[in-house]
Protein backbone atom coordinates (compact mmCIF):
# COMPACT_ATOMS: atom_id res chain seq x y z
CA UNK A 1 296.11 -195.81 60.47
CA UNK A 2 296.05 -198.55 57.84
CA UNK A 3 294.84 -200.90 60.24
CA UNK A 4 291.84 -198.70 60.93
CA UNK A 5 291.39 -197.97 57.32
CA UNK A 6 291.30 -201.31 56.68
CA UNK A 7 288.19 -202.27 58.96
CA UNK A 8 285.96 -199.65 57.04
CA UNK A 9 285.71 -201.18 54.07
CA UNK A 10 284.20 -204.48 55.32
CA UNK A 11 282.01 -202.00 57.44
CA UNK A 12 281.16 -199.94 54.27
CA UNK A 13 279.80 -203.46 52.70
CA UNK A 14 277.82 -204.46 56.12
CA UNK A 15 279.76 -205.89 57.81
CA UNK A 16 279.75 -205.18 61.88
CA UNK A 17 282.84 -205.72 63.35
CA UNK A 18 283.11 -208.24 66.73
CA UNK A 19 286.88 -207.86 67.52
CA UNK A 20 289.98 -210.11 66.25
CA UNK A 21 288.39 -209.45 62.69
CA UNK A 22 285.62 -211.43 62.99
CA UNK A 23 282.93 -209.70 60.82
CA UNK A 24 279.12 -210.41 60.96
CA UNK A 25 276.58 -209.33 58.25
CA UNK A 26 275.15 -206.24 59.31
CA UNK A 27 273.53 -203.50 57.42
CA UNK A 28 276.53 -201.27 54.81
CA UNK A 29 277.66 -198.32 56.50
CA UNK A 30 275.76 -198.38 59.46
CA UNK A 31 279.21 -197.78 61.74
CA UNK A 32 282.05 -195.64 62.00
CA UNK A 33 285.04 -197.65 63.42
CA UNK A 34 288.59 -196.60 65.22
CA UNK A 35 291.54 -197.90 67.21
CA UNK A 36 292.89 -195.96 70.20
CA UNK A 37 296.01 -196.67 72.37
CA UNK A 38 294.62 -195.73 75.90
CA UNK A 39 296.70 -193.80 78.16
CA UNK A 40 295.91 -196.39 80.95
CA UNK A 41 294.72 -200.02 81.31
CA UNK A 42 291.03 -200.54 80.73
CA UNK A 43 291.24 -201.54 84.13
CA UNK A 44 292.70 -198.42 86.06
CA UNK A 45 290.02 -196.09 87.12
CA UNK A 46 291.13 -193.43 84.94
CA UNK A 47 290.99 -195.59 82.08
CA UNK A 48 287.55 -197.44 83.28
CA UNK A 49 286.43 -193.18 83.70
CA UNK A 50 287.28 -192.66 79.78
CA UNK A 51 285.60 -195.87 79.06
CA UNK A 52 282.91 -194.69 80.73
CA UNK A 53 282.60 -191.34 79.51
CA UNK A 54 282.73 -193.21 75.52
CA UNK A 55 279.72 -195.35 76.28
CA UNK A 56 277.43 -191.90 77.67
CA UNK A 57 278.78 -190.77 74.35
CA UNK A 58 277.69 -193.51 72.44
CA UNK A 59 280.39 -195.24 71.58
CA UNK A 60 281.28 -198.94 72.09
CA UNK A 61 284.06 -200.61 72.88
CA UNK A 62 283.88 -203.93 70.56
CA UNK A 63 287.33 -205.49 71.46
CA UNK A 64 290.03 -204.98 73.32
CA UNK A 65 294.15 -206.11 73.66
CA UNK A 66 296.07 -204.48 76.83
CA UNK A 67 295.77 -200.64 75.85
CA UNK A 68 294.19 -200.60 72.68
CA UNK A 69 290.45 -200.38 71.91
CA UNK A 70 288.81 -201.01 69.36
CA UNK A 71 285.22 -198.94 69.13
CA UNK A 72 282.59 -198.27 67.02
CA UNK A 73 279.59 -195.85 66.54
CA UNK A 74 276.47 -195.92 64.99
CA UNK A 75 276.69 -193.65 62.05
CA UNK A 76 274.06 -191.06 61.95
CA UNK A 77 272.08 -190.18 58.66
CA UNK A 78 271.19 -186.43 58.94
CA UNK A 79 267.87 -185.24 57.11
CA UNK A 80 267.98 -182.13 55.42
């Protein structure tokens, strides 16, 4: 939790994340960003299926290390 904590401050100030913390200048706020320990390997079909079914959801997967993910989504900014 502290590790995903930690990569929304730089993401509150702009910055988009790009894996391995490498941060890029983007615009503040404009993602939400999490870590999740996949059940399988990105490479089994029933993990490549949940991959799948995050990106028709609109979420990106920005890095990766064995099981865990590291994703991102663009924040939305509701009008009332």
């Amino acid at each position: 939790m502290a590790e995903q904590n930690g990569g929304q401050r730089p993401a509150l100030r702009g910055f988009l994340f790009f894996g391995r913390y490498l941060f890029e200048k983007g615009s503040p706020g404009a993602y939400v960003y999490r870590i999740e320990l996949l059940q399988y390997m990105p490479g089994h079909p029933e993990g490549a299926a949940y991959l799948e079914f995050l990106a028709e959801s609109g979420i990106e997967v920005v890095a990766s290390s064995l099981r865990w993910v590291y994703l991102r989504k663009k924040k939305r900014r509701w009008a009332l």
